[in-house]
N, C-alpha and C. Protein backbone atom coordinates (compact mmCIF):
# COMPACT_ATOMS: atom_id res chain seq x y z
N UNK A 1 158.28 105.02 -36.58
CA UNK A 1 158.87 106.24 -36.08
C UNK A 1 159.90 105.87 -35.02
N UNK A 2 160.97 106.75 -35.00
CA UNK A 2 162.50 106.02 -34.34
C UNK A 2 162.02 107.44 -33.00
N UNK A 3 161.72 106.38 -31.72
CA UNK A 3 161.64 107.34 -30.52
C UNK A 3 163.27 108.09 -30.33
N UNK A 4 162.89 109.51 -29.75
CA UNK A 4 164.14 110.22 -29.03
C UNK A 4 164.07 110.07 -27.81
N UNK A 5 165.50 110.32 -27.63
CA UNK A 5 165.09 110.25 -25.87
C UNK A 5 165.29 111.68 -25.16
N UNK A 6 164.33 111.41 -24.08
CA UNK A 6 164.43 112.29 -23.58
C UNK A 6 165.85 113.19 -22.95
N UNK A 7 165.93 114.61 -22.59
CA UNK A 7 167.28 115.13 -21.94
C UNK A 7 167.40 114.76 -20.44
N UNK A 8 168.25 114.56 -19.57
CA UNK A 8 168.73 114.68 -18.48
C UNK A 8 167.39 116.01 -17.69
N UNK A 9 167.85 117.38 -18.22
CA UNK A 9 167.10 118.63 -18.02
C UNK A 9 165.38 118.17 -18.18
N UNK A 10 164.90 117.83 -19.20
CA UNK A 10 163.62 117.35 -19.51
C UNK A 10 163.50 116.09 -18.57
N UNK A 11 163.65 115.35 -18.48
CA UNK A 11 163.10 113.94 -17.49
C UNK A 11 163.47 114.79 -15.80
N UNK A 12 164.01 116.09 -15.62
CA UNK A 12 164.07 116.82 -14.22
C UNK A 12 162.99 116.98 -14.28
N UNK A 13 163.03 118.11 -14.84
CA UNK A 13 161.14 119.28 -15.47
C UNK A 13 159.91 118.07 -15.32
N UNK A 14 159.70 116.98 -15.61
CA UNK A 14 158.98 115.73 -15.62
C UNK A 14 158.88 115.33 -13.77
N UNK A 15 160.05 115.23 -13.66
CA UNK A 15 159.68 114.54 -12.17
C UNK A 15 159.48 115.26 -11.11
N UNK A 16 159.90 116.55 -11.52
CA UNK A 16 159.36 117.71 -10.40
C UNK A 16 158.19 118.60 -11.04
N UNK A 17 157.32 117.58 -11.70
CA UNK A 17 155.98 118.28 -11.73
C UNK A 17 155.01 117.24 -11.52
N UNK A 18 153.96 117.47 -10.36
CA UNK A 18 152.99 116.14 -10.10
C UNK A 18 152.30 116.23 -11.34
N UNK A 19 151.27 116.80 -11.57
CA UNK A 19 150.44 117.16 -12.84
C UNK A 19 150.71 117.77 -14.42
N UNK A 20 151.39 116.78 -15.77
CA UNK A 20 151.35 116.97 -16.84
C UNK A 20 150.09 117.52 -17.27
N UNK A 21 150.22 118.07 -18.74
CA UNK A 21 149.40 118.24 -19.33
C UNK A 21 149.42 117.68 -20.49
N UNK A 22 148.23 117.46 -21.10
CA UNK A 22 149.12 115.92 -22.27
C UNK A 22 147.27 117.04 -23.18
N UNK A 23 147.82 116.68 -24.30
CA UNK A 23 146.57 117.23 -25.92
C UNK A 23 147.13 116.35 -26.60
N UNK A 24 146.49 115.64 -26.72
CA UNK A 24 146.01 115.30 -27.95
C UNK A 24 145.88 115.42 -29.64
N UNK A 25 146.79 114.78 -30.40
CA UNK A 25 146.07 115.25 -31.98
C UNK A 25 144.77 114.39 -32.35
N UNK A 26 144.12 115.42 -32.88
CA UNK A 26 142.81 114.90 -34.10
C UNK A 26 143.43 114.32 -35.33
N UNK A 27 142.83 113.68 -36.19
CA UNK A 27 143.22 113.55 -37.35
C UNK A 27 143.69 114.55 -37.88
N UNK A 28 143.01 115.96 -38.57
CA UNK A 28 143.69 116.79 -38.78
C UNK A 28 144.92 117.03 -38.11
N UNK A 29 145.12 116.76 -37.65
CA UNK A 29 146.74 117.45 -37.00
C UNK A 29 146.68 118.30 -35.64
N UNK A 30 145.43 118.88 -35.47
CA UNK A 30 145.51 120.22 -34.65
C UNK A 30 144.80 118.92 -33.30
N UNK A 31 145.11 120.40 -32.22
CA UNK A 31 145.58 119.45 -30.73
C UNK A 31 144.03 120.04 -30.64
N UNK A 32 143.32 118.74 -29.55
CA UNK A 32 142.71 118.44 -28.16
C UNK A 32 142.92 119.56 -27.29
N UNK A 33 142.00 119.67 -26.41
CA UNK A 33 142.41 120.36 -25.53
C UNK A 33 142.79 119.57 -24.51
N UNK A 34 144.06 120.52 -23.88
CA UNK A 34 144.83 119.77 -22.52
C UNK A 34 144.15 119.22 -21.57
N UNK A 35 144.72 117.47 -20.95
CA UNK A 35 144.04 117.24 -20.03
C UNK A 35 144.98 117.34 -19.24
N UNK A 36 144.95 116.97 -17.75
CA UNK A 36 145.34 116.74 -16.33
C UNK A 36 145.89 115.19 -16.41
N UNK A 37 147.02 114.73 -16.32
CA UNK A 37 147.15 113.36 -15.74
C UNK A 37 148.75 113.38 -14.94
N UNK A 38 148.41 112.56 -14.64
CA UNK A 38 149.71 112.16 -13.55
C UNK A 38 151.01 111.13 -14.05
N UNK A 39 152.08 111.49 -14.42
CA UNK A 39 152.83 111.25 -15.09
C UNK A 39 154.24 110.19 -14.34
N UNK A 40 154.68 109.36 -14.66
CA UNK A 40 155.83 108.46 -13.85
C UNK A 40 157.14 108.53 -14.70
N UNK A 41 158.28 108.07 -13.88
CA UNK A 41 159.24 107.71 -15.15
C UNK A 41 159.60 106.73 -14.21
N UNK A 42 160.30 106.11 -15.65
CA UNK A 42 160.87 104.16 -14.72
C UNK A 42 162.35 104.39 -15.70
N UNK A 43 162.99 103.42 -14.30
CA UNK A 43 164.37 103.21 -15.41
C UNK A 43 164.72 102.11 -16.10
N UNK A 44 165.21 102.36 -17.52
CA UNK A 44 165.38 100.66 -18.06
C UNK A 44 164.22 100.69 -18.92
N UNK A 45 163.34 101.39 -18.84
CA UNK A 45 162.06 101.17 -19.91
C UNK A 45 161.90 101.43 -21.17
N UNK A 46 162.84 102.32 -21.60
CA UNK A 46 163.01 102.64 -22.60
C UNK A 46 162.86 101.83 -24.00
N UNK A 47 162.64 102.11 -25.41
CA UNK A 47 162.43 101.21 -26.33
C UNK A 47 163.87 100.32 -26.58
N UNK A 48 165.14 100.97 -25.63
CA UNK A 48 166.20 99.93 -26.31
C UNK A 48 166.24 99.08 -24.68
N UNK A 49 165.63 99.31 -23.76
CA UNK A 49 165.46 98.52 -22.78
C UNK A 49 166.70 99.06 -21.23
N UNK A 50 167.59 100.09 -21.59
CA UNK A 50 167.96 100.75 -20.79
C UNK A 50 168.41 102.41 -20.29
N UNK A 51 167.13 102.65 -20.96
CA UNK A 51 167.01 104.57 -20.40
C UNK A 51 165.52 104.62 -20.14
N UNK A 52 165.53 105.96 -19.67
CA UNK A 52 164.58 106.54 -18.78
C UNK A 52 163.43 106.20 -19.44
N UNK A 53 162.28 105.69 -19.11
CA UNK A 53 160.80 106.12 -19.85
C UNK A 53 159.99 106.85 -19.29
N UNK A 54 158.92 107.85 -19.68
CA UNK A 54 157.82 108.36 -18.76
C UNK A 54 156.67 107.66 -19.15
N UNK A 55 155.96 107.27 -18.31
CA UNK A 55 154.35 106.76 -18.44
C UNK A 55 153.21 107.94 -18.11
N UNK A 56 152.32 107.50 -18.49
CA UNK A 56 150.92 108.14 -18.12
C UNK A 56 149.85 107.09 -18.38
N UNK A 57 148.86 106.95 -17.55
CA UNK A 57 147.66 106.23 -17.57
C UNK A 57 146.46 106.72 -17.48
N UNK A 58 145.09 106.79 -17.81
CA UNK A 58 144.12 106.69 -17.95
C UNK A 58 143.18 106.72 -16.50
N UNK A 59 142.89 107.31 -15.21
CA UNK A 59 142.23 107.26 -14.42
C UNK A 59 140.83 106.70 -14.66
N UNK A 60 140.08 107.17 -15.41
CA UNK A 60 139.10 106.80 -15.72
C UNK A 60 138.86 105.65 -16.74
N UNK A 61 140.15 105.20 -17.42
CA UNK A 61 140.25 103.79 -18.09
C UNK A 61 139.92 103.80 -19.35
N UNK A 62 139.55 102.95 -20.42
CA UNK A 62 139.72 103.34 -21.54
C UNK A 62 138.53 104.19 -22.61
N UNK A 63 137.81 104.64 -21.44
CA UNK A 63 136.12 105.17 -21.92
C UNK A 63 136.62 107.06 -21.70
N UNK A 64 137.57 107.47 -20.99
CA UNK A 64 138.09 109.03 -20.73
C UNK A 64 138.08 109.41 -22.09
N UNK A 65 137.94 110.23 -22.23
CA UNK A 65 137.99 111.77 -23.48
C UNK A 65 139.18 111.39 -23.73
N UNK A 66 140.34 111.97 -23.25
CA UNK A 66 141.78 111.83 -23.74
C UNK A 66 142.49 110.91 -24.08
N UNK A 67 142.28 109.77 -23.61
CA UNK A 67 142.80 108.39 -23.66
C UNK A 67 141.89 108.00 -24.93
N UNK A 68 140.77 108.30 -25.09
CA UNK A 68 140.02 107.93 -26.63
C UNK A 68 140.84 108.40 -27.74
N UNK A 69 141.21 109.77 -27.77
CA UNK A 69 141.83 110.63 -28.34
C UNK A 69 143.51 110.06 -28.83
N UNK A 70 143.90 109.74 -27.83
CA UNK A 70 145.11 109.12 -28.18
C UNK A 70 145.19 108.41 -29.25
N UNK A 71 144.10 107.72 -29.40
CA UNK A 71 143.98 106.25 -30.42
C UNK A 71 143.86 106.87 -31.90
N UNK A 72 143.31 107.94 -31.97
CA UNK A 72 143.35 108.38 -33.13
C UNK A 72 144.63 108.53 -33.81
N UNK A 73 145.96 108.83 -33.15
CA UNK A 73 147.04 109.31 -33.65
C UNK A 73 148.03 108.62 -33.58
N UNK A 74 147.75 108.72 -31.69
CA UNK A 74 149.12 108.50 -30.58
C UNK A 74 150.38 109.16 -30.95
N UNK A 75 150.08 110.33 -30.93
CA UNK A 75 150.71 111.92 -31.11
C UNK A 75 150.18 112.58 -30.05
N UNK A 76 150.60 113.69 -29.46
CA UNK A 76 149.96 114.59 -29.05
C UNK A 76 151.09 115.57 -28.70
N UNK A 77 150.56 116.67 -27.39
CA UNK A 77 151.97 117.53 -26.72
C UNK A 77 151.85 117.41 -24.81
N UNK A 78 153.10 117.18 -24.60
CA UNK A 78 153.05 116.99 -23.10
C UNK A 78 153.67 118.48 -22.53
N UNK A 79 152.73 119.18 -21.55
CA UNK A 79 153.34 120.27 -20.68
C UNK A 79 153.57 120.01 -19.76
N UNK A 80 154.82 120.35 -19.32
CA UNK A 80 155.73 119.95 -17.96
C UNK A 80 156.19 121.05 -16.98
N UNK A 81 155.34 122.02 -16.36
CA UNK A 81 156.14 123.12 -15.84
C UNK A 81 156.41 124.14 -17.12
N UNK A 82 157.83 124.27 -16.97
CA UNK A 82 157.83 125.66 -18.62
C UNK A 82 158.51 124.64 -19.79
N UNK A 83 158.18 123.08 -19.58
CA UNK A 83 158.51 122.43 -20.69
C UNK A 83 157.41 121.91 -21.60
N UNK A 84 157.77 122.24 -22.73
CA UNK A 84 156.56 122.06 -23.45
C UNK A 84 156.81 120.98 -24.32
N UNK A 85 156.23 119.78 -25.34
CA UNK A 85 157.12 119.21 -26.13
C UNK A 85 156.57 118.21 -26.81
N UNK A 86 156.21 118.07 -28.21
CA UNK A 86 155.51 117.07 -28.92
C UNK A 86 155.77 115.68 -28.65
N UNK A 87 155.15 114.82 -28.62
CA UNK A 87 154.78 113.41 -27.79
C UNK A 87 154.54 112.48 -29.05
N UNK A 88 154.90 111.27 -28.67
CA UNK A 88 154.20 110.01 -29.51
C UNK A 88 153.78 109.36 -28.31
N UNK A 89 152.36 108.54 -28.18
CA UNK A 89 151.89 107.91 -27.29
C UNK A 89 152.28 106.21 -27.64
N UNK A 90 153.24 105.42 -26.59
CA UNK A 90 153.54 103.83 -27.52
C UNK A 90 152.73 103.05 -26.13
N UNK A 91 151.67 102.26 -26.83
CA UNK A 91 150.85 101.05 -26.12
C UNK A 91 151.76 100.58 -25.20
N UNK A 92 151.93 100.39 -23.89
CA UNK A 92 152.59 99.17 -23.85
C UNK A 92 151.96 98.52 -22.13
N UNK A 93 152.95 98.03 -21.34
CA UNK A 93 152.34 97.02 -20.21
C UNK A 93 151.33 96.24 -20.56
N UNK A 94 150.77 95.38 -19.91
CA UNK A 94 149.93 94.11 -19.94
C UNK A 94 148.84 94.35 -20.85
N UNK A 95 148.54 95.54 -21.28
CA UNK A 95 147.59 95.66 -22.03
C UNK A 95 147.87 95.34 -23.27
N UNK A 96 149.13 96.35 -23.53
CA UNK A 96 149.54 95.79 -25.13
C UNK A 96 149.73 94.87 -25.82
N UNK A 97 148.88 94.43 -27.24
CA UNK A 97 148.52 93.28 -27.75
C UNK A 97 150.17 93.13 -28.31
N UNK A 98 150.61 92.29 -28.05
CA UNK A 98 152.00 91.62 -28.59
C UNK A 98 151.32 90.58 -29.61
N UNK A 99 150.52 91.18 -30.42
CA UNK A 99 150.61 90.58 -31.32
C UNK A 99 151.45 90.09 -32.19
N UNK A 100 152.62 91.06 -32.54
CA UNK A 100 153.72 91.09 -33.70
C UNK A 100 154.97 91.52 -33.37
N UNK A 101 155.82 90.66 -33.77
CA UNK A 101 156.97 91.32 -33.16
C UNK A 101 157.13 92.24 -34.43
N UNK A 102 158.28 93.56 -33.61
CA UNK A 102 158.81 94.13 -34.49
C UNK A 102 159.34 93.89 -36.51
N UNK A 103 158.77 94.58 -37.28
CA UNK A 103 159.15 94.37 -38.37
C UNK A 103 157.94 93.00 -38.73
N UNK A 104 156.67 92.82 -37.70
CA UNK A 104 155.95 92.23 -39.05
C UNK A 104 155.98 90.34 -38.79
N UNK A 105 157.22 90.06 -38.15
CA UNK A 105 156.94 88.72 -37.58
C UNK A 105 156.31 88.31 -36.42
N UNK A 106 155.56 87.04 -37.30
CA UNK A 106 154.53 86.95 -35.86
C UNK A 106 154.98 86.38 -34.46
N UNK A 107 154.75 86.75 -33.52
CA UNK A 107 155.78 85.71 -32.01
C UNK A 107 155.05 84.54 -31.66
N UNK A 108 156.06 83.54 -31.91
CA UNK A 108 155.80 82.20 -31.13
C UNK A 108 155.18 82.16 -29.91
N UNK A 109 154.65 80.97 -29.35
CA UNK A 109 153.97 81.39 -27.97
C UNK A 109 154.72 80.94 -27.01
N UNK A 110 155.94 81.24 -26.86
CA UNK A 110 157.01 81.29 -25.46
C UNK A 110 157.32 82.62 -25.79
N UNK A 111 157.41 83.78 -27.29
CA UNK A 111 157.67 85.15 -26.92
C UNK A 111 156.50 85.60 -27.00
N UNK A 112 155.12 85.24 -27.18
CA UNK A 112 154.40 86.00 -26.75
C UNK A 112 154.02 85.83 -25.32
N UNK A 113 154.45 84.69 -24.33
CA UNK A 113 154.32 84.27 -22.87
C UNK A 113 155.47 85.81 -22.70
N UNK A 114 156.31 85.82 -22.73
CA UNK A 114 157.44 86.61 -22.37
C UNK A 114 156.76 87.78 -22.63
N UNK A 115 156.01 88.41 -23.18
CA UNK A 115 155.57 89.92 -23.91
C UNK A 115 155.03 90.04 -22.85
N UNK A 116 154.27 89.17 -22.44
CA UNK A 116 153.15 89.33 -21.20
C UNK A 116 153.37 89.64 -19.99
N UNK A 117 154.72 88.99 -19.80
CA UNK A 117 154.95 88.77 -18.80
C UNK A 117 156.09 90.26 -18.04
N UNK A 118 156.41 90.78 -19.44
CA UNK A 118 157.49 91.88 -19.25
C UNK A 118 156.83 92.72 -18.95
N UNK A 119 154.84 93.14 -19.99
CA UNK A 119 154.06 93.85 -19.89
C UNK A 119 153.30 93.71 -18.25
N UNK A 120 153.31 92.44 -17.36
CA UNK A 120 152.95 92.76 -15.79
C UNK A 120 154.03 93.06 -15.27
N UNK A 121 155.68 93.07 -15.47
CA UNK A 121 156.20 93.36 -14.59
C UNK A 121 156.08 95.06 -14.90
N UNK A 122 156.11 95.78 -15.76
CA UNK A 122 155.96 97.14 -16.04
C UNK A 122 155.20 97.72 -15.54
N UNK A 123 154.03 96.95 -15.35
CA UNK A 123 152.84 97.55 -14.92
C UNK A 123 153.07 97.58 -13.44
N UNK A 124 153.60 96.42 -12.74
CA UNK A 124 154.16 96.23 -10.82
C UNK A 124 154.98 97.16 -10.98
N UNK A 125 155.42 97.67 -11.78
CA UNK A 125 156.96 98.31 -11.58
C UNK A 125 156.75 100.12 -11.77
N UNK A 126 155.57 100.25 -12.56
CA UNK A 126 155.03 101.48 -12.68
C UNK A 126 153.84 101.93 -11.62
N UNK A 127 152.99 101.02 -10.88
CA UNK A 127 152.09 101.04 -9.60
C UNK A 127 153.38 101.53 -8.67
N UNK A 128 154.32 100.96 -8.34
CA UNK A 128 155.13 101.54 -7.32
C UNK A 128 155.77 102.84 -7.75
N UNK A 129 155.92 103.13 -9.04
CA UNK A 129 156.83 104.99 -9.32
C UNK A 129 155.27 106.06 -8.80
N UNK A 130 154.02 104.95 -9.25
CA UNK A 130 153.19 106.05 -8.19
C UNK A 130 152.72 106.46 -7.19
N UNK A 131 152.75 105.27 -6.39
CA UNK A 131 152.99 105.40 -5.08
C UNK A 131 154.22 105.94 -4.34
N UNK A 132 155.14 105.87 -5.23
CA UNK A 132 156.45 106.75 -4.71
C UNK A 132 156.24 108.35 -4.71
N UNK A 133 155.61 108.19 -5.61
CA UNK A 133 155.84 109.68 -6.33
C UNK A 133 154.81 110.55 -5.71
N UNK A 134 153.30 109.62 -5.82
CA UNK A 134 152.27 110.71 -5.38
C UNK A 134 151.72 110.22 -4.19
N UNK A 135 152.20 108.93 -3.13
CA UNK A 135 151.66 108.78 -1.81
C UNK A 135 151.27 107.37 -1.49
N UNK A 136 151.69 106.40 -0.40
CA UNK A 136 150.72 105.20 -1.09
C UNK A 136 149.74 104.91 -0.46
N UNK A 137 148.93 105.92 0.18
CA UNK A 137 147.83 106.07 1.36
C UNK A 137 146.74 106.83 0.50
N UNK A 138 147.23 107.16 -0.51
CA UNK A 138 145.95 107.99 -1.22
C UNK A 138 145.28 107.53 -2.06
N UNK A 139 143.90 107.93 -1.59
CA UNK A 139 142.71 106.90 -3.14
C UNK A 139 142.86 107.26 -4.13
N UNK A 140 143.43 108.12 -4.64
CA UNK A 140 143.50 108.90 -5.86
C UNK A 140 144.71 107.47 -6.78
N UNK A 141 145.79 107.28 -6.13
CA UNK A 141 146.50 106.11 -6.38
C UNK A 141 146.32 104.81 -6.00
N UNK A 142 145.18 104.88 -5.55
CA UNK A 142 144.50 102.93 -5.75
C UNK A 142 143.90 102.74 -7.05
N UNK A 143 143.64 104.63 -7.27
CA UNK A 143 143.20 104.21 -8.74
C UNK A 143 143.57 104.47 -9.67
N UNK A 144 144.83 104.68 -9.85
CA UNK A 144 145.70 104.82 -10.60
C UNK A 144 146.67 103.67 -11.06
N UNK A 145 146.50 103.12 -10.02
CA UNK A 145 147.23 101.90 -9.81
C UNK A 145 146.17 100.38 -10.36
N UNK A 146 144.94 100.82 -10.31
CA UNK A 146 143.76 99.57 -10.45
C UNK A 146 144.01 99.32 -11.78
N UNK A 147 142.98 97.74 -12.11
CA UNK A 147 143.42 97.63 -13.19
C UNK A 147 143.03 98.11 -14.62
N UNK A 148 141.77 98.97 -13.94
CA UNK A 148 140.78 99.95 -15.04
C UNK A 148 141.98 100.95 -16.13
N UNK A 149 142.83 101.62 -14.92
CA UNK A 149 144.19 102.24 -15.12
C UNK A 149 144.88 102.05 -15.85
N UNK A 150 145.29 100.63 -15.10
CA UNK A 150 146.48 99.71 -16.00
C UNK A 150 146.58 99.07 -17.43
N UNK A 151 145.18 99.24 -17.48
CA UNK A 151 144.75 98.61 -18.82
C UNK A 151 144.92 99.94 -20.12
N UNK A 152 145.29 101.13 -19.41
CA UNK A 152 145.57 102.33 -20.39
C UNK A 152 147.25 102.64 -20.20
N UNK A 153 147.79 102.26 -19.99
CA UNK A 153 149.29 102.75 -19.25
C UNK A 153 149.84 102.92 -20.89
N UNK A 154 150.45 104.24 -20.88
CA UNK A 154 151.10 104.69 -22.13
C UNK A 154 152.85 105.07 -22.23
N UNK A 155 153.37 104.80 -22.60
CA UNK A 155 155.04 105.15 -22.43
C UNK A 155 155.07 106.09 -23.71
N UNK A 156 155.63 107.77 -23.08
CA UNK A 156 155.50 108.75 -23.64
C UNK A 156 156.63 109.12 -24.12
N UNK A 157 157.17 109.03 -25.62
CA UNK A 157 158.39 109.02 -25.97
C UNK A 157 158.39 110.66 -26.95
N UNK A 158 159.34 111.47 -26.89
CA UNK A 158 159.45 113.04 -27.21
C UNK A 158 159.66 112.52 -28.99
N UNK A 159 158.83 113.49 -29.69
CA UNK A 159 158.84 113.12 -31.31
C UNK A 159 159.81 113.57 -31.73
């Protein structure tokens, strides 16, 4: 599936709302009910490596209701304020298995060293959009930031 990118207007609506709402699809198709998570955008993250991305992570790590849910599809819908808007959920930071590169070839082990290594700087680089964003004195973002967290970090691309 070929990600869109997000609008100028939409990545606003995103950063001037602390609390998304992100559902989930079931297999059938039909949505989860909405959860609560806390949403980032980074620049440069994007799948061609220089536009906007938004993240979301997992507070409770990879055992949460919603973050289970994801795996079924990695579809869902993100609410943003009065923006509403179907989602693909893409694996990525230190967690994501770089198993394969794109199209099916397998990566040597200097690009899978490099996968890894792009996947911790994303992850350093996304701990600070939340401490920017939501405080860096608050426990709520030590654990957001931990690596229970980090190990769910999702880059949320509009279907």
């Amino acid at each position: 599936m070929t990600a869109t990118a997000w609008t100028a207007a939409e990545l606003d609506a995103i950063d001037a709302t602390g609390e998304v709402d992100v559902a989930t699809r079931r297999a059938d198709g039909t949505l989860r009910s909405q959860r609560i998570v806390w949403i980032v955008r980074h620049r440069g993250a994007g799948p061609d490596g220089d536009r906007d991305g938004v993240y979301v992570r997992s507070v409770n790590g990879v055992d949460a209701a919603w973050y289970r849910g994801v795996q079924t599809r990695h579809e869902g819908q993100l609410t943003a304020g009065r923006l509403r808007r179907d989602v693909v959920f893409v694996e990525t930071g230190q967690h994501a298995e770089p198993d394969n590169a794109p199209g099916g070839t397998a990566l040597d082990g200097d690009a899978l060293e490099d996968a890894a290594l792009e996947g911790a700087a994303l992850d350093d680089a996304l701990d600070e959009a939340y401490r920017v964003k939501y405080g860096r004195s608050s426990s709520a973002v030590a654990h957001i930031t931990a690596d229970t967290a980090r190990a769910t970090t999702l880059r949320v691309d509009p279907a």
